[in-house]
Protein backbone atom coordinates (compact mmCIF):
# COMPACT_ATOMS: atom_id res chain seq x y z
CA UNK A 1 -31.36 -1.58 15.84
CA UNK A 2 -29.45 -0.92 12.70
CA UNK A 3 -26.94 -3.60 11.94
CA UNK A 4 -25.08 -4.66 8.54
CA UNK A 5 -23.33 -8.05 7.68
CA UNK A 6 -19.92 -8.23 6.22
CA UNK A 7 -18.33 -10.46 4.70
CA UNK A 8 -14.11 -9.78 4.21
CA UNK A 9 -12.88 -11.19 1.38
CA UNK A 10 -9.37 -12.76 1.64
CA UNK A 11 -10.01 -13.45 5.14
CA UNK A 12 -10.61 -16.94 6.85
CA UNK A 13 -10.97 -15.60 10.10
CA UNK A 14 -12.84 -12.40 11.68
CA UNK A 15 -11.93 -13.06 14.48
CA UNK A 16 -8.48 -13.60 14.67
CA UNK A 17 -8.44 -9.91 12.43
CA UNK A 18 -10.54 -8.22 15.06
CA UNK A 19 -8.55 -8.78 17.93
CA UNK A 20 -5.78 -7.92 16.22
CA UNK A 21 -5.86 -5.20 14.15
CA UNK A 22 -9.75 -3.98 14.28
CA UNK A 23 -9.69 -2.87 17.75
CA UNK A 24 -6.34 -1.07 17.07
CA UNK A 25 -8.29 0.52 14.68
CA UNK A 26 -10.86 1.71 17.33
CA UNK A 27 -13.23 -0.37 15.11
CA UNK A 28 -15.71 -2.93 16.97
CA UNK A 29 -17.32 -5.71 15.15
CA UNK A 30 -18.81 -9.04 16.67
CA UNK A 31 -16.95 -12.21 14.53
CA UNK A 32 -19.41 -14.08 12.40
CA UNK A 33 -18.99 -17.05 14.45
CA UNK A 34 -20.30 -15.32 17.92
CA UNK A 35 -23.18 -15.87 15.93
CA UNK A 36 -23.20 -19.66 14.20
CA UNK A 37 -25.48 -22.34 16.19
CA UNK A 38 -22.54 -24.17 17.28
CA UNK A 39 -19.80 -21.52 17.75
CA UNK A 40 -16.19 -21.81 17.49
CA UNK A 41 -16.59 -25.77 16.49
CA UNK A 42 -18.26 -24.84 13.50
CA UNK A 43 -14.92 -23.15 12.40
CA UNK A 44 -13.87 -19.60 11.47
CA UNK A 45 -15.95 -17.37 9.53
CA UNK A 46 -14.88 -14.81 7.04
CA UNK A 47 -18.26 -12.76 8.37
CA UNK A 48 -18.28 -10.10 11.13
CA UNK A 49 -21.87 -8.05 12.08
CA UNK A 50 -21.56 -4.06 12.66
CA UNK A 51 -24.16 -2.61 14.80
CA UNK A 52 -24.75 1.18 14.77
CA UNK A 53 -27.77 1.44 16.81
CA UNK A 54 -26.70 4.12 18.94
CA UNK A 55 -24.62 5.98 16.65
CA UNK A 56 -24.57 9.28 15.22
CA UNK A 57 -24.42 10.29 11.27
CA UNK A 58 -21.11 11.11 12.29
CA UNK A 59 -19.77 8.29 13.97
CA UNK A 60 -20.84 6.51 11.37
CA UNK A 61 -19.57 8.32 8.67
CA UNK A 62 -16.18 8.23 10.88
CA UNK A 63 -16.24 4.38 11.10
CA UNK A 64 -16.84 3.61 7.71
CA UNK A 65 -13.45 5.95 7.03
CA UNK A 66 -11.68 3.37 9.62
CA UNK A 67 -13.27 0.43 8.33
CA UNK A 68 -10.06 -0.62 5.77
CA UNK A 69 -7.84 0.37 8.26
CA UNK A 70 -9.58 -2.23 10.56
CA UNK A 71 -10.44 -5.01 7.53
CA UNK A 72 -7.43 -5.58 6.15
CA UNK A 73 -4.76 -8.04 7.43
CA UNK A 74 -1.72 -7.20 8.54
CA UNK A 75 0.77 -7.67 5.63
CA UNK A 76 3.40 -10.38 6.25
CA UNK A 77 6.91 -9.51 4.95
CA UNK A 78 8.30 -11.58 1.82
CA UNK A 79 10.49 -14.36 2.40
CA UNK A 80 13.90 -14.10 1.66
CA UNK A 81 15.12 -15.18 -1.87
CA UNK A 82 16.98 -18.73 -0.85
């Protein structure tokens, strides 16, 4: 199996970012913490694991194109001026 590690920079939590905006990206990764001894209690984790093992060249050429859609948070509007 052919799998990579990631780590996002600027991000606290993979998977808080995957279900929201990864998968609306058509993009799946497993959160780093799936994979910590102790799971969710030892936190979030900036980490998420991509597996390609039954992909094609193509569909991985095509997710790496996706993959800033589906790493990068949502932007959160300024707040207004007081």
């Amino acid at each position: 199996m052919n799998r990579c590690w990631l780590e996002l920079l600027g991000i606290d939590d993979s998977y808080a970012l995957i279900k929201d905006k990864a998968v609306d990206a058509k993009i799946l990764f497993v959160p780093g913490v799936e994979f910590s001894p102790n799971g969710a209690a030892d936190g979030p984790s900036p980490f998420v694991r991509a597996s390609f093992s039954t992909a094609s060249e193509a569909e991985i050429d095509e997710a790496l194109r996706r993959l800033p859609r589906g790493a990068t948070p949502r932007r959160r509007p300024p707040l207004p001026a007081r």
